[in-house]
Protein backbone atom coordinates (compact mmCIF):
# COMPACT_ATOMS: atom_id res chain seq x y z
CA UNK A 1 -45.98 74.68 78.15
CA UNK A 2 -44.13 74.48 74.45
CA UNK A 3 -41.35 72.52 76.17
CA UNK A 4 -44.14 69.75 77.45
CA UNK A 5 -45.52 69.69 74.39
CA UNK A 6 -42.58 68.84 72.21
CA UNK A 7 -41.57 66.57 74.94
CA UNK A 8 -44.44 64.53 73.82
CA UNK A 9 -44.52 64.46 70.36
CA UNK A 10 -40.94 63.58 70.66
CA UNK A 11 -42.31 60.49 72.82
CA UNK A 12 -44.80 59.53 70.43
CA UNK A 13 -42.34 59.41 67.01
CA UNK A 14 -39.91 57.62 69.05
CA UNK A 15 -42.19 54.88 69.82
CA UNK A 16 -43.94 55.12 66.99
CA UNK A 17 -40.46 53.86 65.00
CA UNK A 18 -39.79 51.19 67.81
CA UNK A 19 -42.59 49.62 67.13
CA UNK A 20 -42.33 49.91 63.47
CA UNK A 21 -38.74 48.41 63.94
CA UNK A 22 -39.86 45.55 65.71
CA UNK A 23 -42.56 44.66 63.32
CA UNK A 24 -40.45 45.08 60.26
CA UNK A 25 -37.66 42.49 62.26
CA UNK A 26 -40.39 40.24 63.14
CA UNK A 27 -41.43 40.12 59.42
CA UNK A 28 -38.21 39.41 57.97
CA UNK A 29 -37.75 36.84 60.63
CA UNK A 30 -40.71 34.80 59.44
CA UNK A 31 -40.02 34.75 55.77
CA UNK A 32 -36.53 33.94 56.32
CA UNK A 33 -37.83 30.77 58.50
CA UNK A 34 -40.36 29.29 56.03
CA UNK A 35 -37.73 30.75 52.88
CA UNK A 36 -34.53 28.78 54.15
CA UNK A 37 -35.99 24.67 53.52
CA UNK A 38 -37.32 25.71 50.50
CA UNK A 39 -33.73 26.51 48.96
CA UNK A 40 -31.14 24.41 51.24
CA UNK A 41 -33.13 21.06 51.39
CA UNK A 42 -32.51 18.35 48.82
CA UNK A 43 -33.77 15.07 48.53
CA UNK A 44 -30.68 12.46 49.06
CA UNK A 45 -31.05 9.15 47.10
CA UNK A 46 -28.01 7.25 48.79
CA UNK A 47 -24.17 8.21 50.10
CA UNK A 48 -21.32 6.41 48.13
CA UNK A 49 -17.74 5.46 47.82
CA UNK A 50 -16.55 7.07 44.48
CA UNK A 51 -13.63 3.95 44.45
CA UNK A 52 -16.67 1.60 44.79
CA UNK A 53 -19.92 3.15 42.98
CA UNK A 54 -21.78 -0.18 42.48
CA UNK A 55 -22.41 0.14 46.41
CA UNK A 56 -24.86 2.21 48.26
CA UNK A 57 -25.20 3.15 51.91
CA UNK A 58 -28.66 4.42 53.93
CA UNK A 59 -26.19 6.92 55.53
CA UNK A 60 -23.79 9.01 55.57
CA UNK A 61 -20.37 8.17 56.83
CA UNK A 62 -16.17 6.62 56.72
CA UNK A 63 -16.08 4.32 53.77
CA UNK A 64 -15.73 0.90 54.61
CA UNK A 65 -13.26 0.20 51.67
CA UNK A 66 -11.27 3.72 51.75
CA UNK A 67 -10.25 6.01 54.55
CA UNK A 68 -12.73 8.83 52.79
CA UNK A 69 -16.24 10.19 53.25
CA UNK A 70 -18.91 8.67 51.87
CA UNK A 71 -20.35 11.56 49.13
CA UNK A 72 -24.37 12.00 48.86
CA UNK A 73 -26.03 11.60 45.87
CA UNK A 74 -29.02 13.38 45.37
CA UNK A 75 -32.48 13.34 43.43
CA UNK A 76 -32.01 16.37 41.46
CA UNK A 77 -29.04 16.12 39.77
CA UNK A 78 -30.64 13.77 37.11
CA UNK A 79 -33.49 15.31 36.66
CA UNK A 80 -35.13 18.51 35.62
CA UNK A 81 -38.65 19.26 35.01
CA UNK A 82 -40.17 15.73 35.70
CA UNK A 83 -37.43 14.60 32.55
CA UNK A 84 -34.49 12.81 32.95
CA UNK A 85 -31.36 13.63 30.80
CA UNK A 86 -29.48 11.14 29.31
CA UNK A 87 -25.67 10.77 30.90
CA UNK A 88 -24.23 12.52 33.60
CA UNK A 89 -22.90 15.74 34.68
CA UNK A 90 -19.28 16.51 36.22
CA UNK A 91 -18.46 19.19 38.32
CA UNK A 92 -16.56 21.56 36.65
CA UNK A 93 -13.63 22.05 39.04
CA UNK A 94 -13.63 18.23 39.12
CA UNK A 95 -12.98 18.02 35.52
CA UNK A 96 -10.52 20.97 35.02
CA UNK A 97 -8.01 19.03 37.85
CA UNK A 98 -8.31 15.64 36.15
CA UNK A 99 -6.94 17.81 32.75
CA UNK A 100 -10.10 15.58 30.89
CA UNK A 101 -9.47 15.84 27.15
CA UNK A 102 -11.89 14.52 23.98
CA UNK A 103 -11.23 14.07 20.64
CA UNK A 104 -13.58 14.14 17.93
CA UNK A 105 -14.59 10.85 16.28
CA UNK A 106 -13.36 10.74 12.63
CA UNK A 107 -13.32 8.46 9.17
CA UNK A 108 -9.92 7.75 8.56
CA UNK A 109 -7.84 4.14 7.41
CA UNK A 110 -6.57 2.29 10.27
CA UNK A 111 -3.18 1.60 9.57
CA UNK A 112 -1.97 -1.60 10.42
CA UNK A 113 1.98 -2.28 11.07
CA UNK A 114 3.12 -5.75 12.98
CA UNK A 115 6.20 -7.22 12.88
CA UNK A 116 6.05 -10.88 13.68
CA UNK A 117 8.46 -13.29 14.23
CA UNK A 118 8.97 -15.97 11.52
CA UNK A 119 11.49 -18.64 10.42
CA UNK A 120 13.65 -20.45 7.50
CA UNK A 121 12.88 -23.42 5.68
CA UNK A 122 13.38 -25.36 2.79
CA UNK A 123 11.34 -24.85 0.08
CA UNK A 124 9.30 -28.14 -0.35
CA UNK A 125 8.71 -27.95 -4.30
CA UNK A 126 12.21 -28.49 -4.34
CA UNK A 127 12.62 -31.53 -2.87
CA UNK A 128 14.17 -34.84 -4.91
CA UNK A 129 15.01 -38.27 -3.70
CA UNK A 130 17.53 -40.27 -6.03
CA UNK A 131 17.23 -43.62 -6.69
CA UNK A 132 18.25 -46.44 -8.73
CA UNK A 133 14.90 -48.06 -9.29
CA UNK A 134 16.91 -51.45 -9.78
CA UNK A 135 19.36 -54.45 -8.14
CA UNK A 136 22.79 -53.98 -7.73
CA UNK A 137 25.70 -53.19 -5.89
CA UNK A 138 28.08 -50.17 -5.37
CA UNK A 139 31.04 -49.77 -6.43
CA UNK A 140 32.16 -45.99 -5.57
CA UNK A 141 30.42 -43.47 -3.39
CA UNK A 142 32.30 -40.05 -4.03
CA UNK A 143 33.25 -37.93 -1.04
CA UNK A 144 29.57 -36.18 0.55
CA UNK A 145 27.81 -36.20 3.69
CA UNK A 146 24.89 -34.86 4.94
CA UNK A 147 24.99 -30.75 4.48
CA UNK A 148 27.13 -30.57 1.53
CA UNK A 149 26.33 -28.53 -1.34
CA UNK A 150 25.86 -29.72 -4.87
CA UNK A 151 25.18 -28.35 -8.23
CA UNK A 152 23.27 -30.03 -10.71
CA UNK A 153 24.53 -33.22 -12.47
CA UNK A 154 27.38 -33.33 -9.43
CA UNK A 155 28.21 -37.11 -9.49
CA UNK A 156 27.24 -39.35 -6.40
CA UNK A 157 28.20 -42.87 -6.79
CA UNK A 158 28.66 -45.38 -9.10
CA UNK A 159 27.36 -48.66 -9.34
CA UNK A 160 26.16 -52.04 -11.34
CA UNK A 161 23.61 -53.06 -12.40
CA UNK A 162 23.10 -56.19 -13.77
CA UNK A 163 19.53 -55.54 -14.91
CA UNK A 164 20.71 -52.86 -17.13
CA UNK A 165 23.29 -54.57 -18.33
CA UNK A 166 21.42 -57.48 -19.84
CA UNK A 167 18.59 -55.14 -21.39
CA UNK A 168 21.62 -53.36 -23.09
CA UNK A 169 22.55 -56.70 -25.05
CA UNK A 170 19.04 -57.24 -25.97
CA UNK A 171 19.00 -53.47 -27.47
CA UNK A 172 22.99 -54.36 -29.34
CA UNK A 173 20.88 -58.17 -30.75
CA UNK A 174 17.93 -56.15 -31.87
CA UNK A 175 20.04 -53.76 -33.72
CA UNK A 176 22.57 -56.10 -35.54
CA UNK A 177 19.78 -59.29 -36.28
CA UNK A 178 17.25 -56.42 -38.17
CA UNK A 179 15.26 -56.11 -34.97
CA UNK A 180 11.95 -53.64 -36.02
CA UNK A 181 12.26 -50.08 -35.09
CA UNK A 182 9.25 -50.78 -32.38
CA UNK A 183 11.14 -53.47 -30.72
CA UNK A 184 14.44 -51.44 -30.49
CA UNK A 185 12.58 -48.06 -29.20
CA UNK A 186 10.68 -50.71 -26.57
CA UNK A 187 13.97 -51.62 -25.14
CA UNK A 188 15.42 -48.19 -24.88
CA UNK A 189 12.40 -46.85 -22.77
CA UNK A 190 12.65 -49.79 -20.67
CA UNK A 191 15.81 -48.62 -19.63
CA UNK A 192 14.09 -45.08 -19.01
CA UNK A 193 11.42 -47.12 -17.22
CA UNK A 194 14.06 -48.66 -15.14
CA UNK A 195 16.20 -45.80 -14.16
CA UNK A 196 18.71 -45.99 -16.21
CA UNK A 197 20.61 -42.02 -16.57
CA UNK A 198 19.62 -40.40 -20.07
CA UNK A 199 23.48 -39.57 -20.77
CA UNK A 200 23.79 -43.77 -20.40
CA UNK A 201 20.98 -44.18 -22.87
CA UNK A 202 22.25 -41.69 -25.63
CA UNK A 203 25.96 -43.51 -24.99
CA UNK A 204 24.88 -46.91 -26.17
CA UNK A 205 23.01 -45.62 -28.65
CA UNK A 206 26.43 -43.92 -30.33
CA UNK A 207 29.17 -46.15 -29.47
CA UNK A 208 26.89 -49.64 -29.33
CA UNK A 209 28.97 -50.78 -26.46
CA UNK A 210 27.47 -52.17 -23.05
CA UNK A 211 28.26 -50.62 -20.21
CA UNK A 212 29.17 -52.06 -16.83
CA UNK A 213 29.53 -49.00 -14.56
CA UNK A 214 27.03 -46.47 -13.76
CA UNK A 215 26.89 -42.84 -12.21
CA UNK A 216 23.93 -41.48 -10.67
CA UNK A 217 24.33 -37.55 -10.90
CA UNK A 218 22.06 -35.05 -8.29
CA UNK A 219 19.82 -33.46 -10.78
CA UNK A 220 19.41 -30.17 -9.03
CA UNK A 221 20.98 -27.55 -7.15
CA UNK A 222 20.55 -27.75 -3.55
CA UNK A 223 21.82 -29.34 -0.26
CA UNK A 224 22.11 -33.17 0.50
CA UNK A 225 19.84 -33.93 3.48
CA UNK A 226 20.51 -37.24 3.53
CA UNK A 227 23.11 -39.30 2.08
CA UNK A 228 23.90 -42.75 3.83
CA UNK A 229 25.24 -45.78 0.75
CA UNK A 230 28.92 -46.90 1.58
CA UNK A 231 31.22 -48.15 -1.08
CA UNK A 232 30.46 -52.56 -1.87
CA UNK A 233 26.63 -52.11 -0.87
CA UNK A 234 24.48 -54.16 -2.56
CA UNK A 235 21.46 -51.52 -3.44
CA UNK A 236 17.68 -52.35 -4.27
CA UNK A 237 15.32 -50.90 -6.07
CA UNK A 238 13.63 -49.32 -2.83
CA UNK A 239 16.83 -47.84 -1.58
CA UNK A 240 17.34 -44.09 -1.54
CA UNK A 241 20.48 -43.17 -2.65
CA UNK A 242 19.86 -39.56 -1.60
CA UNK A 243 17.51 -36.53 -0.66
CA UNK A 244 18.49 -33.01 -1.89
CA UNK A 245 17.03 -29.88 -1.19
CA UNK A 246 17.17 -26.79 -3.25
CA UNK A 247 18.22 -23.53 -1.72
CA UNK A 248 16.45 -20.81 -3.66
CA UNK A 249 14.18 -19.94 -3.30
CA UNK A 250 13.28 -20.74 0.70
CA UNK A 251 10.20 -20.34 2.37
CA UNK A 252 9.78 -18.22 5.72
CA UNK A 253 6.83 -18.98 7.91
CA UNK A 254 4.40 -17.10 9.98
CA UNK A 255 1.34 -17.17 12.49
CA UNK A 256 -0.80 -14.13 11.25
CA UNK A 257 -3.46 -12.99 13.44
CA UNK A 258 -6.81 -14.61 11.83
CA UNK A 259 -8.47 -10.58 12.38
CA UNK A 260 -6.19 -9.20 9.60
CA UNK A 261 -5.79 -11.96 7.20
CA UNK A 262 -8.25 -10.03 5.41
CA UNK A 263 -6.02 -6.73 4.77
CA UNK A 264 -3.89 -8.46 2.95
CA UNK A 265 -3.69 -8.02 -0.47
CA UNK A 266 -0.33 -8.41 -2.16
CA UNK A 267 3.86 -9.68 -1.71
CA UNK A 268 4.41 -5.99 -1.66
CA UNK A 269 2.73 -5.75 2.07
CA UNK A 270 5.29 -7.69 3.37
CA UNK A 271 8.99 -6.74 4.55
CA UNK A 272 11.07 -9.88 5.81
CA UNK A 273 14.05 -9.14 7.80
CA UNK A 274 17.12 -11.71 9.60
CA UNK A 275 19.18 -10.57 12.57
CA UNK A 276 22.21 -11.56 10.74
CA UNK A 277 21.53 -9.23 7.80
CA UNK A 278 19.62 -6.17 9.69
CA UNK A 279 20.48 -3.96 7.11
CA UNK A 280 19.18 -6.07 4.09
CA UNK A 281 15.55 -6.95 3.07
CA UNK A 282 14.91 -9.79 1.03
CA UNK A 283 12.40 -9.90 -1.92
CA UNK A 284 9.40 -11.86 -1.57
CA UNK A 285 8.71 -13.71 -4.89
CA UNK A 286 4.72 -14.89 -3.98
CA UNK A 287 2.33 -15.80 -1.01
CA UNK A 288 -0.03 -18.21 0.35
CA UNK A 289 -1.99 -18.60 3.63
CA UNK A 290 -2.60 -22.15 4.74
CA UNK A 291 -6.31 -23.67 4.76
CA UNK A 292 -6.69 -24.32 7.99
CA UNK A 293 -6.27 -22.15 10.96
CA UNK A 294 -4.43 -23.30 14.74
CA UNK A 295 -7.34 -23.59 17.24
CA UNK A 296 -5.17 -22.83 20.61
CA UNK A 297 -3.70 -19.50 19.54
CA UNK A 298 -6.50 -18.57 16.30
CA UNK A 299 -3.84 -17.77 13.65
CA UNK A 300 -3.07 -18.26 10.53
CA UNK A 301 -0.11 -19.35 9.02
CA UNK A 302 1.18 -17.76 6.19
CA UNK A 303 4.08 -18.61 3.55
CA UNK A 304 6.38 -16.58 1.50
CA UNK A 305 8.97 -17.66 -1.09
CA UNK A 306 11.59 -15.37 -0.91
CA UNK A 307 14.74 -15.25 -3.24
CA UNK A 308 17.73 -16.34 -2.50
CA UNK A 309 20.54 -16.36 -5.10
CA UNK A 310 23.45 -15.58 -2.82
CA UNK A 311 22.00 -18.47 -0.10
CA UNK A 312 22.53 -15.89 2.95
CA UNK A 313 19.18 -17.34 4.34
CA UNK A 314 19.54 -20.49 5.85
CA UNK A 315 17.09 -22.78 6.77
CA UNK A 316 15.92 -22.91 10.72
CA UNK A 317 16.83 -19.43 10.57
CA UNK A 318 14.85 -16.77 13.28
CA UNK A 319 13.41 -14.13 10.51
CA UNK A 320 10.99 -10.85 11.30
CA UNK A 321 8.33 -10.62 9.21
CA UNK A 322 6.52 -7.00 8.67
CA UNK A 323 3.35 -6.54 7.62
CA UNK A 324 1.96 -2.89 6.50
CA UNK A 325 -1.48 -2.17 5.33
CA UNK A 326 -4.28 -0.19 5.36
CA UNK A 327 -7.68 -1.10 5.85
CA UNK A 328 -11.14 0.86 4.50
CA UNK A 329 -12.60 4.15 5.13
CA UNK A 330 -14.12 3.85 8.89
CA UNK A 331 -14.99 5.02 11.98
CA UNK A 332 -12.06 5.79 14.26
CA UNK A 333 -11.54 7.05 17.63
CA UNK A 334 -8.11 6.48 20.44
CA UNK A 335 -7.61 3.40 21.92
CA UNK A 336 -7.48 5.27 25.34
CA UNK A 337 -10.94 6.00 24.74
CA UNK A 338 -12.07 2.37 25.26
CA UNK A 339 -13.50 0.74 28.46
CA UNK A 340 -13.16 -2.38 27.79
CA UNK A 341 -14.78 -4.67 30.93
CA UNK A 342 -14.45 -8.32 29.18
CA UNK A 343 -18.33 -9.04 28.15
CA UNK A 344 -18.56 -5.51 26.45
CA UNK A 345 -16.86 -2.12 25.36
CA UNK A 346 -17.92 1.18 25.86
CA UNK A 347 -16.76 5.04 25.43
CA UNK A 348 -17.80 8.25 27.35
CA UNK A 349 -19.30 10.35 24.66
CA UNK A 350 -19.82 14.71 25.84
CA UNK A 351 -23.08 15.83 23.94
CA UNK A 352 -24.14 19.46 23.51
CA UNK A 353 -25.62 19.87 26.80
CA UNK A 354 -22.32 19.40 28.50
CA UNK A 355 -23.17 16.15 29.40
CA UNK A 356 -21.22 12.90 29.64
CA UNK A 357 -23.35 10.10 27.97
CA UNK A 358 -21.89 6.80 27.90
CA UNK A 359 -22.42 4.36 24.89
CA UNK A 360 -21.79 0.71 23.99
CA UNK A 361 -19.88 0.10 20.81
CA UNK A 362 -18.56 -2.47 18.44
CA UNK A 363 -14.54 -2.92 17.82
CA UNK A 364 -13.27 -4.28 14.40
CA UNK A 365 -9.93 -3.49 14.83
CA UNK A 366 -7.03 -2.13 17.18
CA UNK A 367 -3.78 -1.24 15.76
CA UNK A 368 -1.06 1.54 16.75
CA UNK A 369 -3.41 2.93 19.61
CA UNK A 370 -5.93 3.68 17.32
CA UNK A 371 -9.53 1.50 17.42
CA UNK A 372 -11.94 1.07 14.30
CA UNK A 373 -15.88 1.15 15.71
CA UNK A 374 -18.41 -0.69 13.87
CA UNK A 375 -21.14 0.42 15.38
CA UNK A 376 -21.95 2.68 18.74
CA UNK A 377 -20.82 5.87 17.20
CA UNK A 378 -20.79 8.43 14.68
CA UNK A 379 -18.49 10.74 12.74
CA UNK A 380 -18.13 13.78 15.04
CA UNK A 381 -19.06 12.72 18.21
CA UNK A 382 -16.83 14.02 21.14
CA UNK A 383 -15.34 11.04 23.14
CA UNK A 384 -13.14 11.51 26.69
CA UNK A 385 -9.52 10.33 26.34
CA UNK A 386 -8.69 10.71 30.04
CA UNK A 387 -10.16 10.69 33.32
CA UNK A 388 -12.41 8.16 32.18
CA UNK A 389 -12.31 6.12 35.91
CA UNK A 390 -14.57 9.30 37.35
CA UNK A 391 -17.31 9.55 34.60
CA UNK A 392 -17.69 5.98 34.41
CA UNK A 393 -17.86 5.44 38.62
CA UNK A 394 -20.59 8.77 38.22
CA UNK A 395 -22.46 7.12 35.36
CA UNK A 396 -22.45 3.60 37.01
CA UNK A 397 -24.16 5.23 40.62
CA UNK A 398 -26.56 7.07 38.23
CA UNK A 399 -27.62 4.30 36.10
CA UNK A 400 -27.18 6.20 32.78
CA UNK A 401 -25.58 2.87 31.07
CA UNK A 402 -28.79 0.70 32.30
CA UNK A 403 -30.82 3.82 31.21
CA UNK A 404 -29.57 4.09 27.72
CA UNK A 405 -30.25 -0.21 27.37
CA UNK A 406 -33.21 0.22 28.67
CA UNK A 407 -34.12 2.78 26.20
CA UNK A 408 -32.53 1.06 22.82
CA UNK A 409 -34.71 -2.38 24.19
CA UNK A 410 -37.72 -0.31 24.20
CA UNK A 411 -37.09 1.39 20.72
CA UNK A 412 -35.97 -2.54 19.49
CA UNK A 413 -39.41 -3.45 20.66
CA UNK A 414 -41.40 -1.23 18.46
CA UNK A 415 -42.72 -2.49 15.63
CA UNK A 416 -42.75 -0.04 12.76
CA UNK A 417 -46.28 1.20 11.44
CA UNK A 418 -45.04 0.40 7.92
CA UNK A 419 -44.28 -2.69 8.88
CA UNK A 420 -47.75 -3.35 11.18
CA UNK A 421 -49.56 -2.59 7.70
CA UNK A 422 -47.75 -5.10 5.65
CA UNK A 423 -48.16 -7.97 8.08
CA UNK A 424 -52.34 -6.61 8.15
């Protein structure tokens, strides 16, 4: 009878925790079922090719333009709360492979450093053309051409002239028949007025003799650039009897960019260099920029005068031409930092939130991988350096750039309340 009875009660626990088993199962089974959408499902906005961002597919699959999988993009990863965050976010593992790197944006000078190529030429302000500035003929041309050096008061050629001649017997009448002071000075200066050589002048004046035979004399230093009389020539008062151009100083010509015309400041900025003296510099005396710039290639040309005593520049000589400056205190961030897509420039900018935010800016000036902003940025910022191609695919499929124009139209829009009261 005890043996039946714990028999039972045996039974009745043991079915008692079946049933208690299955309900428990059967509980957990229905929370799991109506728990599971509620974390797994997300709203999907459109698939994508990360090589091609600006296009969106209905579905998933193969990427038309790339042998990959097309990637979804969903609605919550812009959004939190009902507000959307400015920018976009990167995985993390994404951005620790691509080795991403920013730099902070600073105030610094932008140092500028160009060497541009330049060339030799005669210096114009010393330029002379001889002449007789009267009739006659030649009798002796002395032994030049074309090229030769001469120093100043080197002769050239002699000649008469009959002209002179008969104004020096008027001058020897005035002076032996009591001819007035007035009347004797009035024929020397026109002899002066005529061309007649100074030396000539003072000569008759001391011995009182006419002379016959004349010798024009080059009347600076320099090079003969043209030189073309032969000995018996009749000459006129037109002809040239030659061109000389000095030799120091020279000029050496550049095209400067038009952008940095503005940096420059003094002859000290500038370090001119030939490839047949690459161990010498020469010293620039002054400088001048032309008026006018060249339309096709938007430069400037700019001229030097540069000594040279010991004539070891030569003119149509190639020449380097180095210009170093500085510019202002300004904004200033890596060139690798740019996007630049022809109607605009842009950075990626990481703000506080972890974030990649990207913003349209204004370039002054690019020199020696280093870019001077005008406007887009401040001191401090963060801007990416590398991987740039991802954040910039990620923020085109998100919109953020469109966003953020959107956004600084609106804010343009708004009219002050300060303002609103003074136009009341």
């Amino acid at each position: 009878m005890c043996s039946l009875l714990v028999k039972r009660t045996a039974i009745i626990i043991s079915s008692v925790l079946v049933i208690l088993i299955i309900v428990l199962a059967a509980f957990y089974s229905i929370n799991v079922v109506h728990s599971k959408p509620a974390v797994t499902e997300r709203k999907v906005l459109f698939w994508y090719d990360p090589m091609s961002p600006n296009t969106k597919f209905d579905k998933p699959g193969k990427s038309p333009f790339m042998d990959m999988d097309l990637l979804p993009k969903y609605a919550d990863e812009e959004s939190a709360g009902g507000v959307t965050r400015p920018g976009v976010r990167i995985d993390a593992t994404q951005t620790q492979n691509l080795g991403m790197r920013t730099e902070k944006v600073r105030m610094g000078k932008l140092t500028y450093a160009q060497t541009l190529p330049a060339n030799v030429s005669f210096n114009e302000y010393q330029f002379v053309i001889v002449q007789s500035r009267a009739e006659g003929f030649i009798e002796k041309v002395y032994p030049l051409t074309v090229g030769d050096k001469v120093k100043k008061a080197t002769p050239l050629i002699e000649l008469t002239i009959p002209q002179w001649v008969e104004a020096q017997s008027e001058y020897l009448l005035l002076t032996t028949t009591g001819g007035t002071a007035t009347q004797v000075e009035g024929v020397l200066e026109r002899l002066r007025l005529d061309g007649m050589p100074e030396e000539d002048i003072q000569q008759l004046r001391k011995t009182k003799t006419i002379q016959t035979h004349f010798t024009l004399r080059a009347p600076i230093d320099g090079v003969i650039t043209a030189f073309a009389l032969r000995t018996g020539m009749n000459i006129t008062k037109d002809s040239v009897v030659a061109q000389i151009q000095g030799m120091d100083p020279v000029w050496i010509s550049a095209a400067l960019p038009e952008s940095v015309a503005y940096l420059i400041k003094d002859s000290s900025q500038f370090t001119v260099q030939v490839p047949a003296y690459p161990d010498k510099n020469f010293k620039v005396q002054k400088w001048n920029t032309l008026p006018s710039v060249d339309t096709a290639t938007r430069t400037l040309q700019v001229r030097l005068q540069v000594d040279n005593h010991d004539e070891l520049l030569k003119p149509g000589m190639n020449a380097s031409l180095t210009l170093t400056t500085q510019s202002p205190e300004m904004l200033l961030i890596p060139s690798q930092a740019v996007i630049d897509t022809g109607s605009e420039q842009r950075v990626i900018t990481l703000n506080a939130e972890g974030r990649f935010v990207p913003k349209v800016i204004k370039i002054f000036h690019e020199s020696q991988q280093e870019t001077a902003v005008s406007a887009g940025l401040s001191a401090g910022e963060s801007v990416v350096i590398n991987g740039l191609f991802l954040i910039d695919s990620e923020a085109n499929i998100a919109g953020a750039l469109d966003n953020m124009r959107h956004d600084n139209a609106a804010m343009a829009d708004v009219t002050p309340p300060s303002s609103a009261a003074t136009q009341q």
